[in-house]
Protein backbone atom coordinates (compact mmCIF):
# COMPACT_ATOMS: atom_id res chain seq x y z
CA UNK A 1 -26.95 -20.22 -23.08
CA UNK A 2 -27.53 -16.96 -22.16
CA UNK A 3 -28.56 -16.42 -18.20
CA UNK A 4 -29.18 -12.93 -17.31
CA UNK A 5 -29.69 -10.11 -19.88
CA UNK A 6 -30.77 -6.89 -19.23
CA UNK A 7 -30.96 -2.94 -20.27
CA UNK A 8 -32.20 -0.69 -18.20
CA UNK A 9 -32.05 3.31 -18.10
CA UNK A 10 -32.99 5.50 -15.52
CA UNK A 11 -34.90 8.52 -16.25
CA UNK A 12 -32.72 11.05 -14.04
CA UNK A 13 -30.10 11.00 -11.64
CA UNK A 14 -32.90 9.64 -9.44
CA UNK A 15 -35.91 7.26 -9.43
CA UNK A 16 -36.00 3.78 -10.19
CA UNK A 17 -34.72 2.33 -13.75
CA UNK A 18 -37.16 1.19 -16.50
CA UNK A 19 -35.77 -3.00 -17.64
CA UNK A 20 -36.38 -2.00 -20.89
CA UNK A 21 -35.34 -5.66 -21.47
CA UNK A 22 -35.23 -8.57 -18.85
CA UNK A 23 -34.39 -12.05 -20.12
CA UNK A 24 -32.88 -14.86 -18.80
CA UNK A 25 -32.25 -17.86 -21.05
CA UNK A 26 -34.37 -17.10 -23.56
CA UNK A 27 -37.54 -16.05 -21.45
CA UNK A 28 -38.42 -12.31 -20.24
CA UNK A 29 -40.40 -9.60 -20.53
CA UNK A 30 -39.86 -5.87 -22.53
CA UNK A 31 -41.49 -2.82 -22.02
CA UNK A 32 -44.51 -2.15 -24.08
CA UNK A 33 -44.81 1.49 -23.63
CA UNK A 34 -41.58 2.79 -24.17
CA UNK A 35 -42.96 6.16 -25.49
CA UNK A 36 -43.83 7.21 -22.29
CA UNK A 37 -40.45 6.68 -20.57
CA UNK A 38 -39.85 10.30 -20.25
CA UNK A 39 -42.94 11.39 -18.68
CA UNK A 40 -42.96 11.88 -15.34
CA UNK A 41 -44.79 9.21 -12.54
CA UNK A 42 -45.61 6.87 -15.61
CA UNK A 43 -45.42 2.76 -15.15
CA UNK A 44 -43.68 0.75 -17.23
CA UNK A 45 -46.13 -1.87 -18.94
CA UNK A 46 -44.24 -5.23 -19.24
CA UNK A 47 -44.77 -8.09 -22.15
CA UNK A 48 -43.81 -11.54 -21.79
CA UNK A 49 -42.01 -12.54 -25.21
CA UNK A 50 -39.80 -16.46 -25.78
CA UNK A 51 -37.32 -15.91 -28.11
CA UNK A 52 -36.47 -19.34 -30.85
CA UNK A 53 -32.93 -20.42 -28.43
CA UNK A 54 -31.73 -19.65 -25.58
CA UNK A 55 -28.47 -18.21 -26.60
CA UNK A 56 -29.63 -15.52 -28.90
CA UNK A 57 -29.82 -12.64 -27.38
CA UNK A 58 -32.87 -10.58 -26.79
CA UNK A 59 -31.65 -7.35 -27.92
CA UNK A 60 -30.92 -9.08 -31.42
CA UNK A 61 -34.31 -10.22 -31.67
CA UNK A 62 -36.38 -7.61 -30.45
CA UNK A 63 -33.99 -4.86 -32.03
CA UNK A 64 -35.42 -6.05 -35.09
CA UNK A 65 -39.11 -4.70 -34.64
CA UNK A 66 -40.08 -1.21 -34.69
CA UNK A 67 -41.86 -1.24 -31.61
CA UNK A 68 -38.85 -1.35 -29.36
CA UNK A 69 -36.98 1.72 -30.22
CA UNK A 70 -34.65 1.86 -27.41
CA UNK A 71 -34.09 -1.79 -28.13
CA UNK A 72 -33.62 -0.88 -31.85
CA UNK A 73 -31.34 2.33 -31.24
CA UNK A 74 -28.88 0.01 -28.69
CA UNK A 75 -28.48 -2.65 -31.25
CA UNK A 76 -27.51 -0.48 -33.59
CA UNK A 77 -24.56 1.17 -31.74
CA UNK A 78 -23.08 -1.83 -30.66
CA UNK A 79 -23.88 -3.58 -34.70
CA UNK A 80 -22.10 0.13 -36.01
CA UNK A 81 -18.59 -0.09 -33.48
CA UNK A 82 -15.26 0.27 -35.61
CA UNK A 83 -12.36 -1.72 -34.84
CA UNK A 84 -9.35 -0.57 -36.41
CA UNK A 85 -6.48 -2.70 -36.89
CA UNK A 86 -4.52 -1.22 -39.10
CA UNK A 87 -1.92 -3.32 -41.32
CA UNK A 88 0.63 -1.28 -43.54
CA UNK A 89 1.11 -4.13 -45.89
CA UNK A 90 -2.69 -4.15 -47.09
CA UNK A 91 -2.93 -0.60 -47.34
CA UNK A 92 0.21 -0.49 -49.86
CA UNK A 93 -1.57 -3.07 -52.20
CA UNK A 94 -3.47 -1.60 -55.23
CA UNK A 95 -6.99 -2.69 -54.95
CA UNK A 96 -9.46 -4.00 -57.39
CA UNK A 97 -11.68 -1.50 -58.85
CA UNK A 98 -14.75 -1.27 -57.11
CA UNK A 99 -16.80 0.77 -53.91
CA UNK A 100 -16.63 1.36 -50.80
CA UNK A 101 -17.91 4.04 -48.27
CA UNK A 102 -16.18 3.38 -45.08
CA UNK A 103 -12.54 1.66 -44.77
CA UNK A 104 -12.37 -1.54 -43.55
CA UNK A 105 -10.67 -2.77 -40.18
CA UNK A 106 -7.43 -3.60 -41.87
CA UNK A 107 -7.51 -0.98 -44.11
CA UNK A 108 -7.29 -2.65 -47.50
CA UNK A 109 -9.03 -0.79 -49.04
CA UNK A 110 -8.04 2.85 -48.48
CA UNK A 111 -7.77 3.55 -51.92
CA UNK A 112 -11.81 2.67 -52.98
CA UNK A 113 -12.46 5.00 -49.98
CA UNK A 114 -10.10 7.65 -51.10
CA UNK A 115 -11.75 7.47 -54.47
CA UNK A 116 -15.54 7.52 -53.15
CA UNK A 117 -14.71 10.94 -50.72
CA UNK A 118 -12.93 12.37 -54.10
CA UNK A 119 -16.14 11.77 -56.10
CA UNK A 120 -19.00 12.54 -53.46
CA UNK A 121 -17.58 14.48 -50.38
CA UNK A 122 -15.04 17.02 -51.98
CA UNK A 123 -14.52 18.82 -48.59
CA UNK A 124 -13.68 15.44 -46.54
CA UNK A 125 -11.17 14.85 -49.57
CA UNK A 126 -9.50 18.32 -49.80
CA UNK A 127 -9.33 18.29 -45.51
CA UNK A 128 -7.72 15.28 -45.42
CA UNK A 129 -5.19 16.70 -48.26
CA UNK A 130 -4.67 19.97 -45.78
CA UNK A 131 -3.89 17.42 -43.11
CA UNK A 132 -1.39 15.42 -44.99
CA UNK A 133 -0.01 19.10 -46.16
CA UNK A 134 0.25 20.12 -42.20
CA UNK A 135 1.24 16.59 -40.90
CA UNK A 136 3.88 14.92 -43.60
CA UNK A 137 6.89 17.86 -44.51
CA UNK A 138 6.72 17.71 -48.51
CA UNK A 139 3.45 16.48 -49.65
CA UNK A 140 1.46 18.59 -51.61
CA UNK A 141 -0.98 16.06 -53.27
CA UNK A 142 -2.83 12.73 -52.71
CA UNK A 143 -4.87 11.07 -55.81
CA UNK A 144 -6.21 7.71 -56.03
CA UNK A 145 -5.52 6.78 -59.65
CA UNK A 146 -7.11 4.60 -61.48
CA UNK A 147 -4.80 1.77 -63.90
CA UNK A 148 -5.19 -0.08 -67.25
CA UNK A 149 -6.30 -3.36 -65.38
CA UNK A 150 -8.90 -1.91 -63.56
CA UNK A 151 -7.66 -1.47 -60.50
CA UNK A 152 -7.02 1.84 -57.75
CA UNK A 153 -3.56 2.97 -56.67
CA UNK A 154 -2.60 5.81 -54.45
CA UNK A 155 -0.36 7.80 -55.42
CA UNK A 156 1.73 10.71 -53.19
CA UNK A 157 3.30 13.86 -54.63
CA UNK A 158 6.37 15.08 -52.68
CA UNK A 159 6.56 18.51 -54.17
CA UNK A 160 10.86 18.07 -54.34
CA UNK A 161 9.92 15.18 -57.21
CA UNK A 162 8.22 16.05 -60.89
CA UNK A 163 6.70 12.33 -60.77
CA UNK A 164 4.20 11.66 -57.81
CA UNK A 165 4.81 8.09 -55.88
CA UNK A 166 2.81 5.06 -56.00
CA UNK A 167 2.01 3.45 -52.08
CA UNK A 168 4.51 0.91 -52.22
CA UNK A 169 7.41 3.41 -52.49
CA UNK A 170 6.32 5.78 -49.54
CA UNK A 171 7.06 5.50 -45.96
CA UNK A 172 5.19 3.69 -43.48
CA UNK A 173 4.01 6.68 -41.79
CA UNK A 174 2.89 8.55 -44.71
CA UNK A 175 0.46 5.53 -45.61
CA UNK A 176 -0.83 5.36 -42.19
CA UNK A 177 -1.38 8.70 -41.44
CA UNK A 178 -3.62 8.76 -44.56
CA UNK A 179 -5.20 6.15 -43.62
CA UNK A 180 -6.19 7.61 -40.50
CA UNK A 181 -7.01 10.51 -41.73
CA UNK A 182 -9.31 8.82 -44.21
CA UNK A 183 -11.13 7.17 -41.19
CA UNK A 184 -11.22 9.96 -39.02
CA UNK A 185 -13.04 12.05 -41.99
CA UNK A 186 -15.70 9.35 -42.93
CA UNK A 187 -19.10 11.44 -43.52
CA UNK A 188 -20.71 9.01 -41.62
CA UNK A 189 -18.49 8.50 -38.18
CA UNK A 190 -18.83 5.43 -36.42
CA UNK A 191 -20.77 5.70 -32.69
CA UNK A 192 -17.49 4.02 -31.53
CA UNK A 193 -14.13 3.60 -32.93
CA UNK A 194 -11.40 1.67 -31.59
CA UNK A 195 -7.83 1.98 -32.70
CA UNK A 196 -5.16 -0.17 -31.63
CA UNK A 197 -1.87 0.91 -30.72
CA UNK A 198 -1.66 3.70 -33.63
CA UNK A 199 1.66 4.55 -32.66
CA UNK A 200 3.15 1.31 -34.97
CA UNK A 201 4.56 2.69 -38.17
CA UNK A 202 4.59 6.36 -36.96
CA UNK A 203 7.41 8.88 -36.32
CA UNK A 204 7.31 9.51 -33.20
CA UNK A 205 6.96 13.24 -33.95
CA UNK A 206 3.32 12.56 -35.81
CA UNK A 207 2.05 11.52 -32.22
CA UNK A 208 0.60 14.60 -31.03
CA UNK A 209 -0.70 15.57 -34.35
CA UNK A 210 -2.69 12.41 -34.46
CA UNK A 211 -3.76 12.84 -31.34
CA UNK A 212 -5.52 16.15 -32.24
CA UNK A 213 -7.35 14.33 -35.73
CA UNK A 214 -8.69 11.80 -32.59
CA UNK A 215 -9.60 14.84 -30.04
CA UNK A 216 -11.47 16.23 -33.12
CA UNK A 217 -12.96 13.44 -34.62
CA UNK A 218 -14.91 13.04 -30.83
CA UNK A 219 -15.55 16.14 -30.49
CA UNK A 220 -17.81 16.04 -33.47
CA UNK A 221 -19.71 13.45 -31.64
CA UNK A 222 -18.36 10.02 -32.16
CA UNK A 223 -16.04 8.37 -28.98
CA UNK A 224 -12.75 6.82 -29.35
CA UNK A 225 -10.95 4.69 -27.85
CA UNK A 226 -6.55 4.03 -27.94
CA UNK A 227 -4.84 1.22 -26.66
CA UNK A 228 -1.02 2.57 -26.85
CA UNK A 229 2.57 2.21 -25.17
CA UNK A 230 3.53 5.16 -26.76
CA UNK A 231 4.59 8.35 -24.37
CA UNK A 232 4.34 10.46 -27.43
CA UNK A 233 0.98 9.89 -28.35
CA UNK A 234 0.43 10.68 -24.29
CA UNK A 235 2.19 13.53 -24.93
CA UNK A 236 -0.43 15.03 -26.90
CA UNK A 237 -3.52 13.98 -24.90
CA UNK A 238 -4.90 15.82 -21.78
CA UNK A 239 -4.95 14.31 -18.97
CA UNK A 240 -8.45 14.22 -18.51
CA UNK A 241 -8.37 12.04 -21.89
CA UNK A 242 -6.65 9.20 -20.13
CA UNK A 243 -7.13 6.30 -18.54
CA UNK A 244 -5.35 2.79 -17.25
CA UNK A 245 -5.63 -0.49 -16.18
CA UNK A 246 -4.02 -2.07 -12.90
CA UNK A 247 -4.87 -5.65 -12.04
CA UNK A 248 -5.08 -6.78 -8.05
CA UNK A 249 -6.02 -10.34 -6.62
CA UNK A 250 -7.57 -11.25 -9.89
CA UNK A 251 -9.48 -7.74 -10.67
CA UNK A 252 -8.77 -5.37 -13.23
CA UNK A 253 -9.47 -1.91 -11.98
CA UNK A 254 -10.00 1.53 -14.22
CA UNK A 255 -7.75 4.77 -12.95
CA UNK A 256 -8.75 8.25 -14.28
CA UNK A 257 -5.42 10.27 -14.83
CA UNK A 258 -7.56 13.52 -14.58
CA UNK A 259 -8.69 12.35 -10.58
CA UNK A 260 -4.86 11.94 -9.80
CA UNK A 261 -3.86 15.13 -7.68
CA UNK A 262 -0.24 14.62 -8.25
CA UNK A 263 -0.45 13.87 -11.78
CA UNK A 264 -2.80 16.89 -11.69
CA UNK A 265 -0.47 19.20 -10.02
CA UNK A 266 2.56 17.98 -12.35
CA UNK A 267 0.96 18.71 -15.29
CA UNK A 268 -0.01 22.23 -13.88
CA UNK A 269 3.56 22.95 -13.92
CA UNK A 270 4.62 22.05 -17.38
CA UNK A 271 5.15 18.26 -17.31
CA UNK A 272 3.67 15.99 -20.12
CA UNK A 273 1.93 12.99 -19.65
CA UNK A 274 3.96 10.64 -21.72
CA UNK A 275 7.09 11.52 -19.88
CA UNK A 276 5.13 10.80 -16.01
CA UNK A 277 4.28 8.08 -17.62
CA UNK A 278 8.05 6.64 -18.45
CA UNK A 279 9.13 7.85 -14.88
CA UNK A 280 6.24 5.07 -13.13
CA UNK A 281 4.20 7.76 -11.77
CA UNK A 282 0.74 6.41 -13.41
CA UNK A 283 1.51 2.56 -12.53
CA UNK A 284 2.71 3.95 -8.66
CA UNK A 285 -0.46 5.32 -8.39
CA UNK A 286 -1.98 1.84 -9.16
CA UNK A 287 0.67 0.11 -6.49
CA UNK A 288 -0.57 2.19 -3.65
CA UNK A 289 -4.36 1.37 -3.99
């Protein structure tokens, strides 16, 4: 059962919020005249709706119906959110031949998505083939070939070897970096992509130049977020880019590496992140709150 449920925005930096939606266990009322949100000294008009249970939640429901927009638009970004959690074992297998548009969370099917960006977005292809160029010393080619049986393999050429080689022979960092890259260039990017610990499988080296496919990939509008343990990959964020966790009498709190003034004045100097990192500067700043 659900007991509280609400979203609410607030029109400036000042004023009192609109409760687009307010339900509590299956009972509440949504705004009715959501069109008019943005104009100035306008009421909110208010509908009393009972969804079918109490534990489904109203934004599901009313999300549905063209009438609630805002409702609509929230759902959405939450129902669009990428998890990635990348496994190098299901990326090497050749998959059956088939489609697909957007790689999955495990990344199985890389090859069906490499094929699809070959066919219908030529650019996001031949960038991602520049990146693996720039980012992995001695490839100068990526195809996804098709086999006798029907199915899609990917297959590498390292420009010291006539033959090109199939997934399963290639490191563990080649495959994920293509991977990565194959995500990072969907035509379509998620609202929110989450990548966990990205720094498995990777040369430690490839850190910072991952980071920058991640830097760019927001900057074209979509957010990501990075769990990591990895002082590389810190290495090639700014410090404004990170964040971590401290836990005290039960609480977890949120620090902002970009609001630390000694982290800030470190930094200034020629430090990297990664390496204040490894000497317990970020967690001492958690131990003194």
């Amino acid at each position: 059962m659900i007991d509280r449920e609400i979203l609410k925005y607030r029109r400036s930096s000042h004023g009192k919020p609109w409760h687009f939606v307010d339900f509590s266990r299956g009972r509440g009322t949504a705004i009715t005249n959501e069109a008019a949100y943005l104009l100035e000294a306008t009421e909110q008009e208010r509908k009393a709706y009972v969804l079918d249970e109490p534990d489904v939640l109203a934004i599901k429901g009313l999300g549905q119906f063209k009438e609630f927009q805002v409702v609509s638009g929230f759902r959405n970004m939450i129902e669009n959110w990428h998890i990635s959690d990348f496994h190098i074992s299901d990326a090497r297998t050749s998959a059956e031949d088939g489609f697909a548009e957007h790689l999955s969370t495990r990344g199985d099917n890389v090859a069906l998505v490499a094929q699809y960006l070959y066919e219908h977005h030529r650019d996001r292809f031949n960038r991602i083939l520049e990146a693996m160029k720039q980012r992995i010393p001695g490839i100068t080619d990526v195809e996804a070939k098709p086999t006798e049986d029907g199915r899609l393999v990917l297959r590498f050429q390292d420009g010291s070897f006539k033959d090109p080689f199939i997934a399963r022979y290639v490191s563990d960092g080649t495959i994920k970096m293509f991977a990565y890259l194959v995500l990072l260039n969907d035509p379509r990017p998620f609202p929110v992509l989450a990548i966990e610990e990205p720094e498995n499988q990777l040369y430690p080296e490839l850190l910072p130049a991952l980071a920058e496919e991640f830097r760019s990939y927001a900057e074209q509008g979509g957010q990501v977020f990075i769990s990591t343990h990895s002082p590389d990959l810190l290495n090639g964020l700014k410090l404004k880019e990170i964040f971590w966790l401290t836990k005290k009498d039960g609480f977890t709190k949120i620090h902002r590496a970009g609001d630390n003034e000694l982290l800030q004045n470190l930094v200034r100097e020629g430090d990297l992140p990664g390496y204040l990192w490894k000497q317990g500067l970020f967690e001492k700043v958690g131990q003194e709150e």
